[in-house]
Protein backbone atom coordinates (compact mmCIF):
# COMPACT_ATOMS: atom_id res chain seq x y z
CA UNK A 1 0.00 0.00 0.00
CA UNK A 2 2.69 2.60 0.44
CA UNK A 3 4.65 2.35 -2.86
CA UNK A 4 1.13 2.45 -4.22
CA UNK A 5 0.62 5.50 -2.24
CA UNK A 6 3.99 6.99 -3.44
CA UNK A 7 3.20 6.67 -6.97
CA UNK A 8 -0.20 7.73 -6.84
CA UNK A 9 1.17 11.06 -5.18
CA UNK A 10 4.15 11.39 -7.15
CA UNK A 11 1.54 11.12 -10.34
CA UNK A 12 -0.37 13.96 -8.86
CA UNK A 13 2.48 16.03 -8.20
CA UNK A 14 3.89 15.76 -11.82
CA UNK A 15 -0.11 16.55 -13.21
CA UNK A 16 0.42 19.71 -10.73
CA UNK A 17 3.90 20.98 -12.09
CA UNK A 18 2.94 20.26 -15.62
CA UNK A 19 -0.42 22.09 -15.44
CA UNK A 20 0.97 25.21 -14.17
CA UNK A 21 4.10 25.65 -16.26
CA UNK A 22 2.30 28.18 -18.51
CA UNK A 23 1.10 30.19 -15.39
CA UNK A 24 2.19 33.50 -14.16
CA UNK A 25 5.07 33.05 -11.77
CA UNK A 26 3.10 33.78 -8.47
CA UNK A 27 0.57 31.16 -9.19
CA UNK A 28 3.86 28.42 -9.72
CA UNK A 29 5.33 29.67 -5.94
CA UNK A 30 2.07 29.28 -4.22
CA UNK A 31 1.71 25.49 -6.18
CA UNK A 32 5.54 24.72 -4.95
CA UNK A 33 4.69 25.65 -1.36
CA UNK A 34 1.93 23.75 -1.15
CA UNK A 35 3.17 20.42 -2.47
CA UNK A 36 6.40 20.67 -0.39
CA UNK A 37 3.99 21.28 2.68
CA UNK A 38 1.84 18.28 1.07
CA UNK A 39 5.26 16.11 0.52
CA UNK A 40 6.45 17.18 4.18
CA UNK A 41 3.15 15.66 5.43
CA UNK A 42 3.41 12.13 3.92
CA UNK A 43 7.28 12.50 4.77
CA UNK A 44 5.76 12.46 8.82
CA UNK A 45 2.91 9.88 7.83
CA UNK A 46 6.01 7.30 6.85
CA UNK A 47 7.83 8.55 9.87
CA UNK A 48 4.82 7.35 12.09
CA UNK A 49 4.74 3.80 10.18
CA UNK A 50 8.15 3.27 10.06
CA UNK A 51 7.97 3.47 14.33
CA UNK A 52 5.43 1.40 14.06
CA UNK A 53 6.65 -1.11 12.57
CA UNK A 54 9.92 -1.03 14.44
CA UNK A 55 8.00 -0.92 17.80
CA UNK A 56 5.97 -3.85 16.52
CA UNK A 57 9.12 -5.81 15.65
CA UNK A 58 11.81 -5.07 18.70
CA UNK A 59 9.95 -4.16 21.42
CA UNK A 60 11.08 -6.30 24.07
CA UNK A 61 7.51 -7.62 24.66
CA UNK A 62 4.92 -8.61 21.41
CA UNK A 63 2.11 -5.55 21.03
CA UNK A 64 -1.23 -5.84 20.25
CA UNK A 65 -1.16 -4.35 17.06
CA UNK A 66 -5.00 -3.03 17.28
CA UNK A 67 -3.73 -0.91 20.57
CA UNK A 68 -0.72 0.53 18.77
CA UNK A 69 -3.23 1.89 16.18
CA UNK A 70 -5.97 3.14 18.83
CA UNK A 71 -3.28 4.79 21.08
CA UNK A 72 -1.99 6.76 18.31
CA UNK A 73 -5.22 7.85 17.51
CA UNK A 74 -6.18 8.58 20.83
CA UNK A 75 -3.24 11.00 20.82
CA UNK A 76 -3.98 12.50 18.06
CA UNK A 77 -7.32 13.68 19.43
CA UNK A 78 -6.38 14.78 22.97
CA UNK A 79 -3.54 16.94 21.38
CA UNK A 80 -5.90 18.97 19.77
CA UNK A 81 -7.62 20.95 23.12
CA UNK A 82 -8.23 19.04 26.69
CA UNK A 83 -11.69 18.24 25.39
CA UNK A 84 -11.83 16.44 22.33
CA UNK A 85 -11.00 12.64 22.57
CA UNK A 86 -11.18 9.33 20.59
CA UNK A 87 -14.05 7.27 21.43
CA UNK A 88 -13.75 3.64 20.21
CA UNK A 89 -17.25 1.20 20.70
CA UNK A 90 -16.64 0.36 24.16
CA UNK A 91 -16.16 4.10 25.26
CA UNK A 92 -19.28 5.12 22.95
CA UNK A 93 -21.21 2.77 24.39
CA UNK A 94 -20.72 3.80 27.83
CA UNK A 95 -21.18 7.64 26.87
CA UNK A 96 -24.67 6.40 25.84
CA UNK A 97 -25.33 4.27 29.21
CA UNK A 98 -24.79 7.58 30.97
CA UNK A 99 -26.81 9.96 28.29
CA UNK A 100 -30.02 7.32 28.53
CA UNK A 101 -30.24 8.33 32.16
CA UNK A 102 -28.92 5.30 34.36
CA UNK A 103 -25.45 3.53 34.91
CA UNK A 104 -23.56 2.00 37.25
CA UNK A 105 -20.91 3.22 39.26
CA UNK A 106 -19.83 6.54 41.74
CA UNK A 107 -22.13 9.70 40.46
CA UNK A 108 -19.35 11.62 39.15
CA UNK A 109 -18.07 13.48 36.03
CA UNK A 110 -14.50 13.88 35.31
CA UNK A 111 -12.34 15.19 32.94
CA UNK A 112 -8.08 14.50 32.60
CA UNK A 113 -6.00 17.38 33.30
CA UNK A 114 -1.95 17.75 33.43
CA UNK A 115 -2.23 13.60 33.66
CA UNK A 116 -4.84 13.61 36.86
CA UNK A 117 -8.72 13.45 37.00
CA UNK A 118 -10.46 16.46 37.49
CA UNK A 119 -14.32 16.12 39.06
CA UNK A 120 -16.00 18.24 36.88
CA UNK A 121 -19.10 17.90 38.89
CA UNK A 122 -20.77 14.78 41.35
CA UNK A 123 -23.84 13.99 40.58
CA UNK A 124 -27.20 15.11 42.96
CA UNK A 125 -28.12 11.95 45.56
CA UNK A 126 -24.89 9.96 44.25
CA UNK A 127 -21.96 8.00 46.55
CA UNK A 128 -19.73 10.81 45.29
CA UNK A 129 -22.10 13.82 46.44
CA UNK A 130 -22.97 12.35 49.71
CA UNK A 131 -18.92 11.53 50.39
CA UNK A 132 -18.49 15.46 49.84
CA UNK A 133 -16.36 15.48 46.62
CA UNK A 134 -16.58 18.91 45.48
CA UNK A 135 -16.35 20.13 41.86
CA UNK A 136 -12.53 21.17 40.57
CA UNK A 137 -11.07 18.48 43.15
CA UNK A 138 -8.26 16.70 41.75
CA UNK A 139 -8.27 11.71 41.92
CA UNK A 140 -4.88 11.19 42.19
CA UNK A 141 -5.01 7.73 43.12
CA UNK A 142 -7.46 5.27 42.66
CA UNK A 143 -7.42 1.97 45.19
CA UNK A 144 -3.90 2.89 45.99
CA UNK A 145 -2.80 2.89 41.97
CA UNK A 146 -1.71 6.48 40.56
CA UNK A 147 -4.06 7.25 37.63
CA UNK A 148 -0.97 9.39 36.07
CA UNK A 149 -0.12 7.50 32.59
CA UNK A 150 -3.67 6.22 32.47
CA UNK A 151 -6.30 7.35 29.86
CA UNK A 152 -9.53 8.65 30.97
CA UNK A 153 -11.20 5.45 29.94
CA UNK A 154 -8.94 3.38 31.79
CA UNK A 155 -9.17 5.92 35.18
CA UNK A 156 -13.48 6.05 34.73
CA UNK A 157 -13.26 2.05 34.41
CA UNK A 158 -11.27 2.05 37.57
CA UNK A 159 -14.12 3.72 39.41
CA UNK A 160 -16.86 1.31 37.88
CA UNK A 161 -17.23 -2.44 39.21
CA UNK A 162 -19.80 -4.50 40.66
CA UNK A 163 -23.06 -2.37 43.04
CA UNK A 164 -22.19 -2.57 46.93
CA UNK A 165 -18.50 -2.82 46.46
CA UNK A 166 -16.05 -0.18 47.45
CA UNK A 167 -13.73 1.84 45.89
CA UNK A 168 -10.99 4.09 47.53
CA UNK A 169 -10.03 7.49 45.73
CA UNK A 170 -7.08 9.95 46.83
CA UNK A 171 -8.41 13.12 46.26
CA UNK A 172 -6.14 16.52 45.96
CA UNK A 173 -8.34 19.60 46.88
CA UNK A 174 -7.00 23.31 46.67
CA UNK A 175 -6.10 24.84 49.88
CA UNK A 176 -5.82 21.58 51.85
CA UNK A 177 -2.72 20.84 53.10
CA UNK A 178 -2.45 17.07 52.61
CA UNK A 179 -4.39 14.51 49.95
CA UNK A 180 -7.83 12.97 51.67
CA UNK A 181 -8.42 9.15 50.39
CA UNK A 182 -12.11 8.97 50.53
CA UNK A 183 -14.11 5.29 50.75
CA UNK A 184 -17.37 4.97 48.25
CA UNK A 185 -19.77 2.12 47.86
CA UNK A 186 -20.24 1.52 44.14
CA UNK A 187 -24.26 1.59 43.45
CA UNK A 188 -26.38 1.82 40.23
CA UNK A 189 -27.22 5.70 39.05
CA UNK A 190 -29.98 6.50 38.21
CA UNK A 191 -29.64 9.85 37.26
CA UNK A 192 -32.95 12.15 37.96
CA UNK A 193 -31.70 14.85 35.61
CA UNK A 194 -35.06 17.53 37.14
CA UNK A 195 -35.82 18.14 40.40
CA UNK A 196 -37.82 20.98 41.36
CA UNK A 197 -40.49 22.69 44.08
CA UNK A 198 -42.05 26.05 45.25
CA UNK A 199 -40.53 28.48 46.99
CA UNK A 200 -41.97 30.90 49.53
CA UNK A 201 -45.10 30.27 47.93
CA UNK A 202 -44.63 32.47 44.58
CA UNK A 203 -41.47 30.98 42.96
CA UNK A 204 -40.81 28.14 41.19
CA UNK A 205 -37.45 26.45 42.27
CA UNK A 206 -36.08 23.91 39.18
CA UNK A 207 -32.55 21.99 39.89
CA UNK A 208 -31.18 20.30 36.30
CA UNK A 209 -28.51 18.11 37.28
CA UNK A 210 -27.38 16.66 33.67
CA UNK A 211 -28.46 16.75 29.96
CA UNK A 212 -29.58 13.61 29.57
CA UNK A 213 -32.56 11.95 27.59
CA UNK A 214 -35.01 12.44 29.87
CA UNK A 215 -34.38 16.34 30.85
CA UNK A 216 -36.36 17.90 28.22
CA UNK A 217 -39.65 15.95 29.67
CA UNK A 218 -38.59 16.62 32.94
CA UNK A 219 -38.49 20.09 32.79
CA UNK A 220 -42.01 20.24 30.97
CA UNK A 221 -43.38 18.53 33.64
CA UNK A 222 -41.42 20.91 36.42
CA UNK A 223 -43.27 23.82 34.90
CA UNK A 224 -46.71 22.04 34.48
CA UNK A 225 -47.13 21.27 37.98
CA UNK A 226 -45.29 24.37 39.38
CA UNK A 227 -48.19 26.39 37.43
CA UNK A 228 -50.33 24.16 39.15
CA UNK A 229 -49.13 24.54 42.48
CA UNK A 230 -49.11 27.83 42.33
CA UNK A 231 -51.98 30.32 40.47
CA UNK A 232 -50.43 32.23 37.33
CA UNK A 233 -51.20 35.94 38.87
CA UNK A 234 -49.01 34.99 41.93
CA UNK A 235 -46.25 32.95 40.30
CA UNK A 236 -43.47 35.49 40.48
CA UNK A 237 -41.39 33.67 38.53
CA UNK A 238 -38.55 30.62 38.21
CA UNK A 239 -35.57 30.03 39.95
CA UNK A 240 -33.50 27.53 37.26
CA UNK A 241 -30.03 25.59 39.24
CA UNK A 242 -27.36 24.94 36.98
CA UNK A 243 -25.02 24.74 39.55
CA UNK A 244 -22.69 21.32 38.78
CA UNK A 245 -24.31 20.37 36.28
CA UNK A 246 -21.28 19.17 33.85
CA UNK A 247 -23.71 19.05 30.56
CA UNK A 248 -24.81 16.14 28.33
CA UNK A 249 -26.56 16.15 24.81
CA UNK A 250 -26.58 18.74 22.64
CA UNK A 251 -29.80 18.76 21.28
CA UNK A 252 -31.24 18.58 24.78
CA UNK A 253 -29.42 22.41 25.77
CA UNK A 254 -31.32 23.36 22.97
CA UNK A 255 -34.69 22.01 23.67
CA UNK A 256 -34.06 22.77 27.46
CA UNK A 257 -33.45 26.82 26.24
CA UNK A 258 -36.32 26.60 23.99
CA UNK A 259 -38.63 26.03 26.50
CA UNK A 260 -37.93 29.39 28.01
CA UNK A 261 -37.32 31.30 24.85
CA UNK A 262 -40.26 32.15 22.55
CA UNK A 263 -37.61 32.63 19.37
CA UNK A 264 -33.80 33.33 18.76
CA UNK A 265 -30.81 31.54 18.51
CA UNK A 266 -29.56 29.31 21.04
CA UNK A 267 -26.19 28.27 19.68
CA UNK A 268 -24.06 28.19 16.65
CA UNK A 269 -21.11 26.18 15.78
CA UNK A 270 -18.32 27.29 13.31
CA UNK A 271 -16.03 24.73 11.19
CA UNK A 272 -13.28 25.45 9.13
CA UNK A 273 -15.50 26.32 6.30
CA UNK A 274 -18.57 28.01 5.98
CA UNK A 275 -20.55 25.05 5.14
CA UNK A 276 -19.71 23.60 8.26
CA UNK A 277 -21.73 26.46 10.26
CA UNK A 278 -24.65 24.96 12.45
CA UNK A 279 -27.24 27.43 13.61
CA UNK A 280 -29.65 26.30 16.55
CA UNK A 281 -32.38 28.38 17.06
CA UNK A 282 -35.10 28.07 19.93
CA UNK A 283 -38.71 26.17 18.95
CA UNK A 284 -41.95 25.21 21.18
CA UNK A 285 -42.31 28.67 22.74
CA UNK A 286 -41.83 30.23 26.03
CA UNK A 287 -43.65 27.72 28.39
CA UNK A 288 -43.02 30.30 31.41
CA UNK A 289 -45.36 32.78 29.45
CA UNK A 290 -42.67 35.61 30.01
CA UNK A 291 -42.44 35.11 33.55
CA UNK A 292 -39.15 36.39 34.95
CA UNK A 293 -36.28 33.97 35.17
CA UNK A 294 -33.35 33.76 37.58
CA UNK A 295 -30.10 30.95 36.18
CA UNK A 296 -27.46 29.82 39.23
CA UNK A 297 -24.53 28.53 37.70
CA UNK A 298 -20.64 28.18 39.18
CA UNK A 299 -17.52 26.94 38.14
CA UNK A 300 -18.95 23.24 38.11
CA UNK A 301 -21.73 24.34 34.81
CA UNK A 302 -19.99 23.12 31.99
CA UNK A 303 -20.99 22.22 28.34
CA UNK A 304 -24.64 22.21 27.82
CA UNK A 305 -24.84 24.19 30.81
CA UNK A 306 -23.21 27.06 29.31
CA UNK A 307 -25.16 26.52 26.44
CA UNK A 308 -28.41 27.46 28.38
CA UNK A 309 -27.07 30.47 30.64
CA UNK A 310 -25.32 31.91 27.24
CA UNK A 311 -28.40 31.64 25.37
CA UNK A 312 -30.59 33.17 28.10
CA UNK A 313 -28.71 35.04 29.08
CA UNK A 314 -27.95 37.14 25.47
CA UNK A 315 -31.94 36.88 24.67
């Protein structure tokens, strides 16, 4: 395949050079420069396969040749920014265990930072929440084995096992003096993504935990029986907790914004070209009927989270 690949690119390169003789003399530099950037390229491609091949062939113990592959990928990805990573079927699988709503394991979202995990947020009514791990805490350890050198898949697996058994973590907080290795019981979350109630009898109080599947209809249903609970001339309006909430799905933020926006745009996303440009904008109407609205957030609302506060916040 790669003296294929060489001819086929030498081919292209000679098409290039032969098309463009005839052309004005800035048009020829601008061609160079390009295929020598195109040619330096390839040059690092065959640089990456010829270590592969000599890692598969002398390293002192025989590597699994899929894991080679996957790890390079993997670091690929993470290079680009700390949150964009490589998700092969096992990992996608679990990232849709935890988006349907219910999965085994601590309650708690983490990220990898500078080699460590980083607790984005714990989860409301969750081992992790009750044990008092607090959003931006650093896991250093994990049953007594350093996390630093593994992946984030391999860390999060640590955490998971069978319900009722326990896990220890070591966990690095800012402004304590020394590390504090915390004991959890492993249990099944089920993660309630609404919660909500009145408030001194005219407010309605909503607490979104996650983006998940289910927090779309669980918000609708918030607002139906807060209206209920409390008569439309007295409602003085909603109280909506972001607070930890580390995000989810996409198309969730937007529904989740929509229902307190009557029209606008809720996000945008912009590629490399302009085709790639995704516009979101709100749909379903303002359920609260343009009753005032109040959004907590703190350092633990991430992703979809901002999402919401940006959106209504701007409109």
């Amino acid at each position: 395949m790669r003296k294929s690949s060489v001819f086929f690119l030498g081919a292209v390169a000679g098409m290039c050079l032969t098309l463009l003789v005839s052309g004005p003399p800035g048009e020829l530099l601008i061609a160079a420069a390009k295929a020598a950037a195109s040619a330096d390229t390839y040059s690092q491609l065959n640089l990456l396969g010829d270590v592969f091949e000599r890692v598969r062939t002398d390293y002192v113990e025989k590597p699994d040749d899929s894991k080679l592959v996957e790890a390079a990928i993997s670091g690929m990805v993470t290079s680009l920014d700390p949150h964009s990573r490589y998700m092969n079927d096992k990992a996608w699988r679990e990232m849709q265990e935890t988006t349907q709503g219910e999965f085994g394991g601590l309650g708690i979202e983490v990220t990898m930072e500078d080699g460590v995990i980083k607790v984005v947020a714990p989860m409301d009514d969750t081992p992790a929440a009750r044990a008092g791990i607090r959003s931006g805490d650093l896991i250093s350890h994990i049953n007594g084995e350093a996390v630093q050198g593994l992946t984030l898949e391999q860390a999060v697996n640590k955490m998971k096992g069978p319900v009722d058994t326990k896990t220890r973590v070591k966990i690095i907080r800012n402004g304590a003096e020394l590390p504090n290795e915390i004991s959890l019981v492993r249990e099944i979350i089920r993660v309630r993504p609404v919660r909500y109630h009145t408030e001194g009898g005219d407010i309605g109080y909503i607490r979104i935990s996650s983006f998940s599947e289910q927090t779309t209809d669980g918000l609708r249903k918030a607002i139906g029986d807060i209206s209920k609970q409390i008569p439309p001339e007295k409602l003085a309006g909603y109280v909506v907790d972001l607070r930890n909430n580390p995000g989810g799905l996409l198309d969730q933020a937007v529904s989740v914004s929509s229902a307190f926006m009557a029209r606008g745009e809720v996000v945008s996303t912009r590629g490399r070209t302009a085709e790639e440009t995704q516009r979101f904008t709100a749909r379903g109407g303002d359920l609260t009927k343009g009753k005032p609205l109040v959004v907590l957030i703190n350092g633990g609302s991430a992703s979809a989270s901002e999402i919401v506060a940006g959106a209504l916040h701007d409109h």
